[in-house]
Protein backbone atom coordinates (compact mmCIF):
# COMPACT_ATOMS: atom_id res chain seq x y z
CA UNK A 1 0.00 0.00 0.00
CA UNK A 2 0.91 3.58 -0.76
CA UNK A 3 -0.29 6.96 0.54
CA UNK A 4 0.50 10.02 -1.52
CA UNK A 5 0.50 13.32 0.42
CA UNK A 6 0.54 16.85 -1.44
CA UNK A 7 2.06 19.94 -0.41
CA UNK A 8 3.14 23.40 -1.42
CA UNK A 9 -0.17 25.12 -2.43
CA UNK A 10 -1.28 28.22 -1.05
CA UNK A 11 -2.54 32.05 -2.31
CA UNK A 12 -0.65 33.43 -5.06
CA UNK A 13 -0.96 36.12 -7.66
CA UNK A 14 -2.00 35.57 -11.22
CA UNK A 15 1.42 35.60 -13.43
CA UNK A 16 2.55 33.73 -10.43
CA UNK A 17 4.58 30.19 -10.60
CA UNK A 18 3.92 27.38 -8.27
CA UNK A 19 5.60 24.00 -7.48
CA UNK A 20 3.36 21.34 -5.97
CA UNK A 21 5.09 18.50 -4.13
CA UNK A 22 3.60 14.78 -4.02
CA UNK A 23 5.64 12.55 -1.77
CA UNK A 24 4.35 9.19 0.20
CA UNK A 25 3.39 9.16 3.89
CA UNK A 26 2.80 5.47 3.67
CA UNK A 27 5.20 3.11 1.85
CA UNK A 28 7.49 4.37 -1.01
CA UNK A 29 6.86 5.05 -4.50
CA UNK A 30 8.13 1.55 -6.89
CA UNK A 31 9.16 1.24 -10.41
CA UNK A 32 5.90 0.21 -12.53
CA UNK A 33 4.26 3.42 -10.82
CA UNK A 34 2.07 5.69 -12.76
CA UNK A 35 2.02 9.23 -11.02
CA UNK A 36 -0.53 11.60 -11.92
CA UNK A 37 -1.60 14.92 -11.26
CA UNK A 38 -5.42 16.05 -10.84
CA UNK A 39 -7.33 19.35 -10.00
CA UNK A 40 -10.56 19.99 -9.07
CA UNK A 41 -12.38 23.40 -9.34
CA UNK A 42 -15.14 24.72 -8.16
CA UNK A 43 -18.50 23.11 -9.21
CA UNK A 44 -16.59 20.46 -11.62
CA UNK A 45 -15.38 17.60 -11.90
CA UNK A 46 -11.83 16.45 -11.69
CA UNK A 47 -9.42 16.75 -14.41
CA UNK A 48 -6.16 14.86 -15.24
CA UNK A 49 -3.34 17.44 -15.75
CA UNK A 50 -0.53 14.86 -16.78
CA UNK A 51 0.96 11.73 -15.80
CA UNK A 52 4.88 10.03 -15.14
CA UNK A 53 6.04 6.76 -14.82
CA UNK A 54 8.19 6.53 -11.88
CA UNK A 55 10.46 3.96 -13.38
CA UNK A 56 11.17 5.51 -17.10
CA UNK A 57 10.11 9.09 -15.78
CA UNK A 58 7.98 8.88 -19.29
CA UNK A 59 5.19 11.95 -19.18
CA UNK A 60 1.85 12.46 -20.75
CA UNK A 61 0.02 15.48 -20.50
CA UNK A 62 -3.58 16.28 -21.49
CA UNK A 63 -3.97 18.85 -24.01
CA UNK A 64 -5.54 21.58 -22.35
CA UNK A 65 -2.18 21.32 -19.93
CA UNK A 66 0.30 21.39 -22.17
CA UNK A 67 2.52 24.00 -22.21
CA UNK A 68 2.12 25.85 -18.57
CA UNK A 69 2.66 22.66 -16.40
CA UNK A 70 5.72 20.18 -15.92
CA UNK A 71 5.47 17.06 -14.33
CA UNK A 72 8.79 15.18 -13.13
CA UNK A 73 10.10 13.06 -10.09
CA UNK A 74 13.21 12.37 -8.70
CA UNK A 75 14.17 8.98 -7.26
CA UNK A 76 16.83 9.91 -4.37
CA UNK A 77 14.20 12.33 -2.91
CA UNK A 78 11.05 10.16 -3.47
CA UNK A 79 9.36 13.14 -4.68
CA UNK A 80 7.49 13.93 -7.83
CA UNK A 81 6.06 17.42 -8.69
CA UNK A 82 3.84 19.95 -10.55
CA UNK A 83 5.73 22.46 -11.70
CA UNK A 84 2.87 25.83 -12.80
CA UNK A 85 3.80 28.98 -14.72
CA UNK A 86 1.80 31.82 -15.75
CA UNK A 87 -1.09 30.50 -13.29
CA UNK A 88 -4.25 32.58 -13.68
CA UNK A 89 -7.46 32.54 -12.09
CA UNK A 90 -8.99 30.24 -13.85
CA UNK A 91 -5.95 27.67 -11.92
CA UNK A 92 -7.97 28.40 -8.74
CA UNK A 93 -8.48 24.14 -7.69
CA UNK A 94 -7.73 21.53 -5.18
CA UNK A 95 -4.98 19.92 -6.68
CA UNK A 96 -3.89 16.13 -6.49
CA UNK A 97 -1.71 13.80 -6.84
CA UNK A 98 -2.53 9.96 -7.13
CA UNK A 99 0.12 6.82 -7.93
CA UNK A 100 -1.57 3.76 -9.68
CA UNK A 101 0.00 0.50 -9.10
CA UNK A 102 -1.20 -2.31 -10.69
CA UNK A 103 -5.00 -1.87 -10.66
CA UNK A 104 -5.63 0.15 -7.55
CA UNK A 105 -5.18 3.64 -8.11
CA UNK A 106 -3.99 6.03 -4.24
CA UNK A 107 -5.25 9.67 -3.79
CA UNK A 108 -3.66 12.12 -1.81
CA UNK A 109 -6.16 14.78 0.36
CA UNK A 110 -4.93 17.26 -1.95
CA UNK A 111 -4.09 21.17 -2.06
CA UNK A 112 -5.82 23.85 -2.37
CA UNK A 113 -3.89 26.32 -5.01
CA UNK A 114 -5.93 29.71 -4.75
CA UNK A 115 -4.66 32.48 -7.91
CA UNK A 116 -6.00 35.72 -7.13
CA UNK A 117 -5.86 38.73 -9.86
């Protein structure tokens, strides 16, 4: 079993970049991982933002994403993040981070990113 846990949102301005952390309060991340990254905003429903395999560090992003966020990991740190630029309002979410592994898929309680204007 695995537990993600997110960190580093908070209140920024819009223009603003951001770096979201994911690490793992319960077990460790393993090599046939799939990390992905998630938001939520108000009144809908979650989105993907963009995935990486923790073993090949391979990343997908949807196409709405591509472009202001980066997705990468490091292995000595047992850490993968969400890297933002140019955030704008429209950013305001909960954002999460989940690791699949095998079939089961692990969501972190996620973090609230507020962009203000």
């Amino acid at each position: 079993q695995v537990q993600p846990a997110e960190s580093g949102g908070g209140v920024v301005q819009a223009g603003d970049s951001l770096t979201l952390s994911c690490s793992v309060s319960v077990g460790t991340f393993v090599g046939d991982d799939m990390v992905a990254w998630y938001r939520q905003a108000p009144g809908k429903e979650r989105e993907v933002i963009g995935t990486i395999t923790w073993d090949a560090g391979s990343r997908h992003y949807a196409e709405s994403m591509r472009g202001r966020f980066t997705i990468y990991r490091n292995y000595q740190k047992n850490r993968a993040w969400l890297h933002m630029n140019g955030l704008k309002p429209e950013d305001t979410a909960i954002y999460y981070c989940s690791i699949q592994r095998d079939t089961v898929v692990y969501w972190g309680q996620g973090t609230q990113v507020t962009v203000s204007s």
